[in-house]
Protein backbone atom coordinates (compact mmCIF):
# COMPACT_ATOMS: atom_id res chain seq x y z
CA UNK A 1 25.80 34.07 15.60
CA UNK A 2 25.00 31.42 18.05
CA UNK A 3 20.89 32.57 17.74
CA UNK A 4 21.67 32.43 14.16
CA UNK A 5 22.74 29.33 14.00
CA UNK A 6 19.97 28.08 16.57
CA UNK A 7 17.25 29.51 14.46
CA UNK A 8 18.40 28.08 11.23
CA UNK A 9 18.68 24.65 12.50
CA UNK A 10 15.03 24.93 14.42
CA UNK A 11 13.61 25.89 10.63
CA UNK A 12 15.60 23.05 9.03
CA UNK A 13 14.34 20.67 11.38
CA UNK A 14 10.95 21.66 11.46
CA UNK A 15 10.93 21.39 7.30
CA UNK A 16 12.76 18.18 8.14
CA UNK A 17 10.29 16.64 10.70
CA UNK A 18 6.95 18.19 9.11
CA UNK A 19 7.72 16.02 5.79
CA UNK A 20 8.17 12.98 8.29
CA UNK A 21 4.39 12.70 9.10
CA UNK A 22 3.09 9.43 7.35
CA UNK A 23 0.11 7.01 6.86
CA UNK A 24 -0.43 3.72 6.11
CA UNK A 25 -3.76 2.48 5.85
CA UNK A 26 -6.21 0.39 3.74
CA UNK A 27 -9.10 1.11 1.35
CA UNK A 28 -12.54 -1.20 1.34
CA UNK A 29 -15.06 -0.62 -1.33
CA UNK A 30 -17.01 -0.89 -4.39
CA UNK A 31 -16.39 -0.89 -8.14
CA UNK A 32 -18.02 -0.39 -10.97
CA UNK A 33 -17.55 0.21 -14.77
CA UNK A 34 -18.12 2.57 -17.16
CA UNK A 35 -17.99 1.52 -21.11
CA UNK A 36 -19.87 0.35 -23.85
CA UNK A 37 -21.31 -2.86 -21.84
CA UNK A 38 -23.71 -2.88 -18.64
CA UNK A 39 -25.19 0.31 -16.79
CA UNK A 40 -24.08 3.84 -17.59
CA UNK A 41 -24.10 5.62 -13.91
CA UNK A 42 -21.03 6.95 -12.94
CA UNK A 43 -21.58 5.94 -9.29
CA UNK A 44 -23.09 2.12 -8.86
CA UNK A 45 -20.68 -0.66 -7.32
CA UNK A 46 -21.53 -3.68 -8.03
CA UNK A 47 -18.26 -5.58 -7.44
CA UNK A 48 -15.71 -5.51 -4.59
CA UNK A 49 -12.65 -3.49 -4.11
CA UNK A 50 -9.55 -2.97 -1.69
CA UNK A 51 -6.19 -1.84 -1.68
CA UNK A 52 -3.40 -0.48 0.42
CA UNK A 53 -2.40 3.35 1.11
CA UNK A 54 0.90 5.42 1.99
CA UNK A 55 0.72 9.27 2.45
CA UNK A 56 3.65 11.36 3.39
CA UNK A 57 2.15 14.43 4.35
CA UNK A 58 4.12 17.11 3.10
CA UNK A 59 2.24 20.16 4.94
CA UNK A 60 -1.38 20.51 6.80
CA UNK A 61 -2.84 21.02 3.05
CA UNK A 62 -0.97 18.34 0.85
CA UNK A 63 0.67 14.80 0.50
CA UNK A 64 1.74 12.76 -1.53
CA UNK A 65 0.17 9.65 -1.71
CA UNK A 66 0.95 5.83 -2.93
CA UNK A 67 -1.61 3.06 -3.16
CA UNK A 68 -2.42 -0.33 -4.55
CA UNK A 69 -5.65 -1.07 -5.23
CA UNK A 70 -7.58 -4.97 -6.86
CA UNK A 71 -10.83 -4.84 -8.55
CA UNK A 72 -13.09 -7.52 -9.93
CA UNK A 73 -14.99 -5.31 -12.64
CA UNK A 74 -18.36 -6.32 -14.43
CA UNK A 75 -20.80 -4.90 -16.43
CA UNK A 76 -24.61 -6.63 -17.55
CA UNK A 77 -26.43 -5.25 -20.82
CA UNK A 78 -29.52 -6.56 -18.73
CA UNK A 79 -29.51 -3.95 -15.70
CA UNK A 80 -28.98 -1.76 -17.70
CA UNK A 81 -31.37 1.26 -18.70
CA UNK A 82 -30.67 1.28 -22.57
CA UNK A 83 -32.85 -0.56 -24.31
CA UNK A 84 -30.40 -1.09 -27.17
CA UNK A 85 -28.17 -2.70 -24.02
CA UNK A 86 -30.72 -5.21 -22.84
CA UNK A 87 -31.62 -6.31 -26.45
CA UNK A 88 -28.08 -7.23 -26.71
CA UNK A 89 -27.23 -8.80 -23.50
CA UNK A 90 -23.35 -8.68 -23.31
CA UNK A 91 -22.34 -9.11 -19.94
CA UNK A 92 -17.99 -9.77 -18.77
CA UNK A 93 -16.23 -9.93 -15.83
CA UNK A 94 -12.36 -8.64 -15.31
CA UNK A 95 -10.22 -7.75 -12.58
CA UNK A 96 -8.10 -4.60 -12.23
CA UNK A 97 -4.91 -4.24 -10.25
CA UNK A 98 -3.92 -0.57 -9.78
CA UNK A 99 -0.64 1.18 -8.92
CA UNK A 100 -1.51 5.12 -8.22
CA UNK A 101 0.53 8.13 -7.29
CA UNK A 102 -0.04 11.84 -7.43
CA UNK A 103 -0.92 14.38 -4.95
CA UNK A 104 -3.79 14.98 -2.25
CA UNK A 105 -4.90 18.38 -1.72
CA UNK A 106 -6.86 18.90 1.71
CA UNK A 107 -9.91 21.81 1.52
CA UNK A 108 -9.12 22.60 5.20
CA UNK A 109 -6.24 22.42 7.70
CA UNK A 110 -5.79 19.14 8.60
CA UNK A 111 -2.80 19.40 11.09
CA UNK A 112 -2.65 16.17 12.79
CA UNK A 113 0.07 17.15 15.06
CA UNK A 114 -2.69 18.61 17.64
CA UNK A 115 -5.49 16.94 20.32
CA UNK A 116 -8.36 18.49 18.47
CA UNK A 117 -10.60 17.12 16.03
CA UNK A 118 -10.30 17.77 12.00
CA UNK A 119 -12.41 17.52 9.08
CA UNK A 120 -11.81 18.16 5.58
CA UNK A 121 -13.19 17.69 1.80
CA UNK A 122 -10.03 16.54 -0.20
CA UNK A 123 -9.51 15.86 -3.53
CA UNK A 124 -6.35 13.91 -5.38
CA UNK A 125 -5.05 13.85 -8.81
CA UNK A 126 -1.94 11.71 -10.53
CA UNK A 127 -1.37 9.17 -12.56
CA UNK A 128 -2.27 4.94 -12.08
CA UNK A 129 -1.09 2.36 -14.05
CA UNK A 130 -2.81 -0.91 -14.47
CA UNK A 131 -3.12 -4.79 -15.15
CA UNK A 132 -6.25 -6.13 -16.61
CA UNK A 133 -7.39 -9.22 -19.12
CA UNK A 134 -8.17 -8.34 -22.88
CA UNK A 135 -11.21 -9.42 -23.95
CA UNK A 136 -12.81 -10.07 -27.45
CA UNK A 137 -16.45 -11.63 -27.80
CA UNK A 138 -17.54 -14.39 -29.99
CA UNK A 139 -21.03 -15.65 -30.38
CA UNK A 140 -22.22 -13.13 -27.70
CA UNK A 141 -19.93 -14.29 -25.38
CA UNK A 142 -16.87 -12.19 -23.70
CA UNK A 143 -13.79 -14.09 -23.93
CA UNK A 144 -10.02 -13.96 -22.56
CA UNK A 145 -7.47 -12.89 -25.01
CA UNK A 146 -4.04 -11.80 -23.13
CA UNK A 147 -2.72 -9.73 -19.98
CA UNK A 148 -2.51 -6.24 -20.79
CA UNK A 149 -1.23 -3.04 -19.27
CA UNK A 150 -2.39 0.44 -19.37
CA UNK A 151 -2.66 4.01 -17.47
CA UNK A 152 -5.34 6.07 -16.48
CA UNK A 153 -5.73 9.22 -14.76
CA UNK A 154 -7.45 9.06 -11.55
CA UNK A 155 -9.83 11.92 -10.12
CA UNK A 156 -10.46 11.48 -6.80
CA UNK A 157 -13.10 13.29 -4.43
CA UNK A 158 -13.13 13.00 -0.67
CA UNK A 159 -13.33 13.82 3.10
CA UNK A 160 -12.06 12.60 6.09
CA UNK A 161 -11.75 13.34 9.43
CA UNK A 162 -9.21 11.84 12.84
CA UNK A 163 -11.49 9.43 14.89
CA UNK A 164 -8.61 9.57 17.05
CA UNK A 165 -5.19 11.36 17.80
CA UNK A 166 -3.76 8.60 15.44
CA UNK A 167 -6.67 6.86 13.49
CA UNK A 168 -8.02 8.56 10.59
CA UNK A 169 -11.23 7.72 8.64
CA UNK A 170 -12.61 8.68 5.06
CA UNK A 171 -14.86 8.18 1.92
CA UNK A 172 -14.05 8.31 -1.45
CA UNK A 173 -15.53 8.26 -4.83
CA UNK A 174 -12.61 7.88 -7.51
CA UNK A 175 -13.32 7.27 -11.34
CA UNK A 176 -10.46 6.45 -13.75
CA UNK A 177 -10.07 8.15 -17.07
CA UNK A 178 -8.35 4.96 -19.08
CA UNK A 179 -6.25 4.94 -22.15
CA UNK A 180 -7.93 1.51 -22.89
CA UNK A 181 -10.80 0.37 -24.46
CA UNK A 182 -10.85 -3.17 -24.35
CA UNK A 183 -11.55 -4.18 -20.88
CA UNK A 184 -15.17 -4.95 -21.74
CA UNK A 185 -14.21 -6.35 -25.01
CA UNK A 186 -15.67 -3.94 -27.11
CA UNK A 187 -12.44 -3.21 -28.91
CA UNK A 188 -9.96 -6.37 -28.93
CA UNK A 189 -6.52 -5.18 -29.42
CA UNK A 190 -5.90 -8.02 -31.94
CA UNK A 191 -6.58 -7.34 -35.79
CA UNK A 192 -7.59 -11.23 -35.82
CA UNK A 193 -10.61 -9.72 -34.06
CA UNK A 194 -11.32 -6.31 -35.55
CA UNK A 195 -14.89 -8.07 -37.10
CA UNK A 196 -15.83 -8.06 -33.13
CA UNK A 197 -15.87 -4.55 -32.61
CA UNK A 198 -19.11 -2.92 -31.25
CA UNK A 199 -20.05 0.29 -29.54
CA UNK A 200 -18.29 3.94 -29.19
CA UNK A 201 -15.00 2.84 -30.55
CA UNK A 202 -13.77 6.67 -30.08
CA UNK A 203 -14.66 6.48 -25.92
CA UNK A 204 -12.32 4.85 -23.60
CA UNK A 205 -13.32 2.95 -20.26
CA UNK A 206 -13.93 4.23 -17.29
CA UNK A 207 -13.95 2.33 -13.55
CA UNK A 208 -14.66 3.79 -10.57
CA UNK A 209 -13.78 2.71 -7.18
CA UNK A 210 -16.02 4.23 -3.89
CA UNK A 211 -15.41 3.29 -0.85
CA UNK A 212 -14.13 3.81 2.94
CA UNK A 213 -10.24 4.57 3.86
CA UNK A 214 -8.84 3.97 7.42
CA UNK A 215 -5.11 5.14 8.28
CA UNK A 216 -3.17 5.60 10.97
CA UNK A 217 -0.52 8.27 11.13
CA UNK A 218 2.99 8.20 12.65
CA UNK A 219 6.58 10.26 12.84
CA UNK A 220 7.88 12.50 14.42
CA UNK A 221 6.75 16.18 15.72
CA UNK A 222 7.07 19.65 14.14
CA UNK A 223 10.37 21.42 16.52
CA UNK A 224 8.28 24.23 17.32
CA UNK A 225 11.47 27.08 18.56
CA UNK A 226 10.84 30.14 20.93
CA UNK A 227 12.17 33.55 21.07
């Protein structure tokens, strides 16, 4: 009974002390936008980015992960590759600031509990929710209407690897599916402004962040029980 018992606790524990594995870390990177004003890549930044991360690494191939990320966003009609675009020359600027949760999914084992180097594609899906400023244009010129809120869906692509038993670097593209469509002012919220509306009205926005993530780990041990 005693074994029993011995083996039962070594099993909770080492479900118990496994979730316990965390990360805190930052992010430092690009931004750039994706709408109906300025260049169409999906991958350019051309504005700064940086935010704050929390994992709580659930098992060798999955965590859960928290973040907070600011953005200035921009886009120019000028650079970019339409000519329709650079006949019009619209050009904003905004700022984003992201809350983001979901999950992380690691390719590869990445057990960090061990001496040995790791390395591993990842990707991460979930759900953000987001500040920006509403803008309208008026005389070719984007202007401020209100705060407003909305969520996207972020999709995430990665790897990363541990530079050192407790130090863990990464890249990362991530592009934002939004359920908004006004960030560039192409479609103002307000019905005052419906006369200002201009481009794909049936597209949302899209901004993408890419950029480096450093973390460092900490918690407790798996309870790793013999015979």
């Amino acid at each position: 009974m005693n074994r029993i018992f011995v083996l039962f606790f070594c099993l909770v524990t080492f479900s118990f002390t496994n979730a316990q594995i965390h990360e805190v870390g930052i992010f430092v990177g690009g931004s750039n936008f994706i709408g109906d004003v300025g260049k169409t890549n999906y991958i350019s930044p051309n504005e700064t980015a940086f935010g704050l991360l929390y994992k709580w690494n659930k098992s060798p191939y999955h965590s859960w992960r928290f973040s907070y990320t600011q953005a200035r966003i921009s886009g120019q009609d000028n650079k970019s590759s339409s000519p329709n675009r650079i006949a019009r020359n619209y050009d904003f600027v905004n700022s984003v600031n992201e809350f983001s949760a979901g999950l992380e999914f690691n390719f590869f084992d990445f057990n960090l509990h061990g001496f040995d180097k790791k390395f591993t594609p990842y990707v991460f899906g979930g759900l953000s929710y987001f500040r920006y400023n509403s803008l309208y244009y008026a005389n070719g010129v984007a202007l401020f209407d209100q705060k407003n809120y909305s969520v996207a869906i972020p999709m995430i692509l990665g790897i990363k690897s541990n530079i050192t038993r407790n130090i863990i670097l990464g890249f990362e593209v991530g592009a934002r599916y939004t359920f908004a469509d006004d960030i560039d002012g192409s479609n103002p919220k307000k019905n005052q402004f419906k006369s200002h509306k201009f481009g794909d009205l049936n597209s949302n926005d899209w901004y993408v962040f890419s950029g480096l993530t450093l973390t460092y780990t900490f918690g407790n041990k798996p309870c790793y029980c013999a015979d």
